[in-house]
Protein backbone atom coordinates (compact mmCIF):
# COMPACT_ATOMS: atom_id res chain seq x y z
CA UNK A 1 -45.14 -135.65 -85.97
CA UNK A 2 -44.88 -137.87 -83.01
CA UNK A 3 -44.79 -135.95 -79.32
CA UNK A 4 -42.47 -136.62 -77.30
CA UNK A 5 -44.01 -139.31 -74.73
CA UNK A 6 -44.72 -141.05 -78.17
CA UNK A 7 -41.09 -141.54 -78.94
CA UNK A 8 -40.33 -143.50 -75.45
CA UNK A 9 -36.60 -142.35 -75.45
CA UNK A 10 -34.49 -141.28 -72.41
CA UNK A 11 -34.29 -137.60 -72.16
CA UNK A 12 -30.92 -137.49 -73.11
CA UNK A 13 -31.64 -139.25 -76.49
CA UNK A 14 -34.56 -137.16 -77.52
CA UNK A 15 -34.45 -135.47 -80.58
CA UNK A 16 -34.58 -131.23 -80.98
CA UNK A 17 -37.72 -130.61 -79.47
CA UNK A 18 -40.03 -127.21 -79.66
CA UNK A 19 -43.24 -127.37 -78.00
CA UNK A 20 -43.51 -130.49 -76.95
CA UNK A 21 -43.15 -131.68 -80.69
CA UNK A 22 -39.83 -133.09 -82.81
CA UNK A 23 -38.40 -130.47 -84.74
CA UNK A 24 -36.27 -131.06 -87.84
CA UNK A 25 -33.93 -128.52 -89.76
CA UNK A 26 -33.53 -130.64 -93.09
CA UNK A 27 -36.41 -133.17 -94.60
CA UNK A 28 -33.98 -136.13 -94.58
CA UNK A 29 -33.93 -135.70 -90.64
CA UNK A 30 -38.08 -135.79 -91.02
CA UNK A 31 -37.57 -139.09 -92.95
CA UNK A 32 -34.89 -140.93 -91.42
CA UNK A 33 -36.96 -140.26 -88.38
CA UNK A 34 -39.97 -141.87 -89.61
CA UNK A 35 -38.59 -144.64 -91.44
CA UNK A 36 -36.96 -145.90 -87.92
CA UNK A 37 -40.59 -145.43 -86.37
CA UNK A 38 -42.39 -147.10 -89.23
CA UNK A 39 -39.92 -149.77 -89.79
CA UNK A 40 -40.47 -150.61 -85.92
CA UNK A 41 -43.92 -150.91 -86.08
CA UNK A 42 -44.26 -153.04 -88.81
CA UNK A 43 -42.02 -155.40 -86.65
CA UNK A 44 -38.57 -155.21 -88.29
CA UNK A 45 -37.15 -154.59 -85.09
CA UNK A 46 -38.51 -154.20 -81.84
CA UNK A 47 -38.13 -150.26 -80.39
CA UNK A 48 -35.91 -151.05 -77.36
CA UNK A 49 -33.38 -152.55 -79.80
CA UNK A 50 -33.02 -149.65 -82.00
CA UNK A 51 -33.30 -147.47 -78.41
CA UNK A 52 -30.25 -149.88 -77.16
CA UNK A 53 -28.42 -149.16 -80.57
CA UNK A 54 -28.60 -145.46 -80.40
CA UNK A 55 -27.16 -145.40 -77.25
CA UNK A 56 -24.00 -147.17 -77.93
CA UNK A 57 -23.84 -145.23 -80.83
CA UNK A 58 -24.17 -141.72 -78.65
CA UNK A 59 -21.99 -143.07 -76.05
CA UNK A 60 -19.62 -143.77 -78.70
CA UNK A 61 -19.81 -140.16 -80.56
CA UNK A 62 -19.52 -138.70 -76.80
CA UNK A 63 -16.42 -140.71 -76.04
CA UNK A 64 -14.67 -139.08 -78.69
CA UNK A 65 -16.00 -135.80 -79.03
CA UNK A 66 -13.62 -132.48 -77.50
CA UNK A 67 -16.58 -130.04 -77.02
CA UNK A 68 -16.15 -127.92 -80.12
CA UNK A 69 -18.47 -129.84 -82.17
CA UNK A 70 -22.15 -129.53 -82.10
CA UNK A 71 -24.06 -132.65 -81.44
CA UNK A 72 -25.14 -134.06 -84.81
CA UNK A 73 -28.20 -135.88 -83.45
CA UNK A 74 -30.04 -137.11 -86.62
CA UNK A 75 -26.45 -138.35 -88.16
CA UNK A 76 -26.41 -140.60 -84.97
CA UNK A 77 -30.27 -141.40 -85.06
CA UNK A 78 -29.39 -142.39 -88.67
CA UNK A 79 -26.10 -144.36 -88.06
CA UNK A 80 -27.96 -146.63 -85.18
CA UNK A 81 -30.78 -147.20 -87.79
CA UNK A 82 -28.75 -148.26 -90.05
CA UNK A 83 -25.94 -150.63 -88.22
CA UNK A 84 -29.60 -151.69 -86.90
CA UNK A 85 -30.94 -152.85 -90.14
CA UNK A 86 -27.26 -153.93 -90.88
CA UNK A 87 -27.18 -156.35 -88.29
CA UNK A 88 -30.43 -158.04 -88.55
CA UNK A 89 -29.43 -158.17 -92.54
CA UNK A 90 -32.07 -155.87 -93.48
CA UNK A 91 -29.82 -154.23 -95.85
CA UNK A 92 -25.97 -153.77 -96.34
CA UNK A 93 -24.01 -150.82 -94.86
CA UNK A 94 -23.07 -151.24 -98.83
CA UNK A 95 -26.29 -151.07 -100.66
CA UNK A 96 -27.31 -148.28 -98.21
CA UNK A 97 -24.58 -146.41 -99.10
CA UNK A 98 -25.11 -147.10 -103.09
CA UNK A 99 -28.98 -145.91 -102.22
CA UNK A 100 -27.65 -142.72 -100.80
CA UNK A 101 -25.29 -142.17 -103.68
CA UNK A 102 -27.96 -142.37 -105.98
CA UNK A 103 -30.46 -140.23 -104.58
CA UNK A 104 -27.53 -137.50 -103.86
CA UNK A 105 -27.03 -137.17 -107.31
CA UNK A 106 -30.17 -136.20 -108.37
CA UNK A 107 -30.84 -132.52 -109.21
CA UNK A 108 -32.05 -130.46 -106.77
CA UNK A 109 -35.93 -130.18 -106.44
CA UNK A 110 -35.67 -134.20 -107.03
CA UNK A 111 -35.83 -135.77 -103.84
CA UNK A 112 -38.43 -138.52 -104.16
CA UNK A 113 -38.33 -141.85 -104.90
């Protein structure tokens, strides 16, 4: 797992942190997390444009949140990833959606592929 002066995100974009290291509380966080990282260094996109996404995407999610809700950091990690890849026509908001149909329906125990 990455530390956190690997990540090169403002502090108030960092991910749950323990220790110095990223912490995740499901395994899709753990991989949405590395595809972004992975997908950046093999030159997709550069870091400071999925960095610039996220934060519109934060500032967004802040702009409309009331304070009861708990900050769902990897949904907004994986929402900038995706409008990301969107833009630079990567993939479709569609066929990422079909992707994540399909792998939701398989039975539990089933999560690779």
């Amino acid at each position: 797992m990455p530390h956190y002066e690997e990540i090169g995100l403002a502090p108030d974009l960092l991910p749950p942190m323990a220790n110095g290291e990223v912490v995740f509380d499901a395994p899709w966080q753990g991989r949405v997390f590395g595809m972004a990282i992975a997908l950046s260094e093999a030159g997709v996109f550069a870091w400071s444009e999925f960095q610039e996404r996220l934060i519109e995407v934060v500032g967004s999610w802040d702009a409309r949140a009331d304070g009861t809700q708990a900050y769902p950091y990897y949904e907004l990690f994986a929402r900038a990833l995706s409008d990301l890849l969107a833009l630079k026509g990567v993939v479709t908001d569609r066929a990422l959606a079909d992707r994540i149909d399909e792998l939701a329906a398989r039975p539990h125990g089933h999560d690779h592929g």
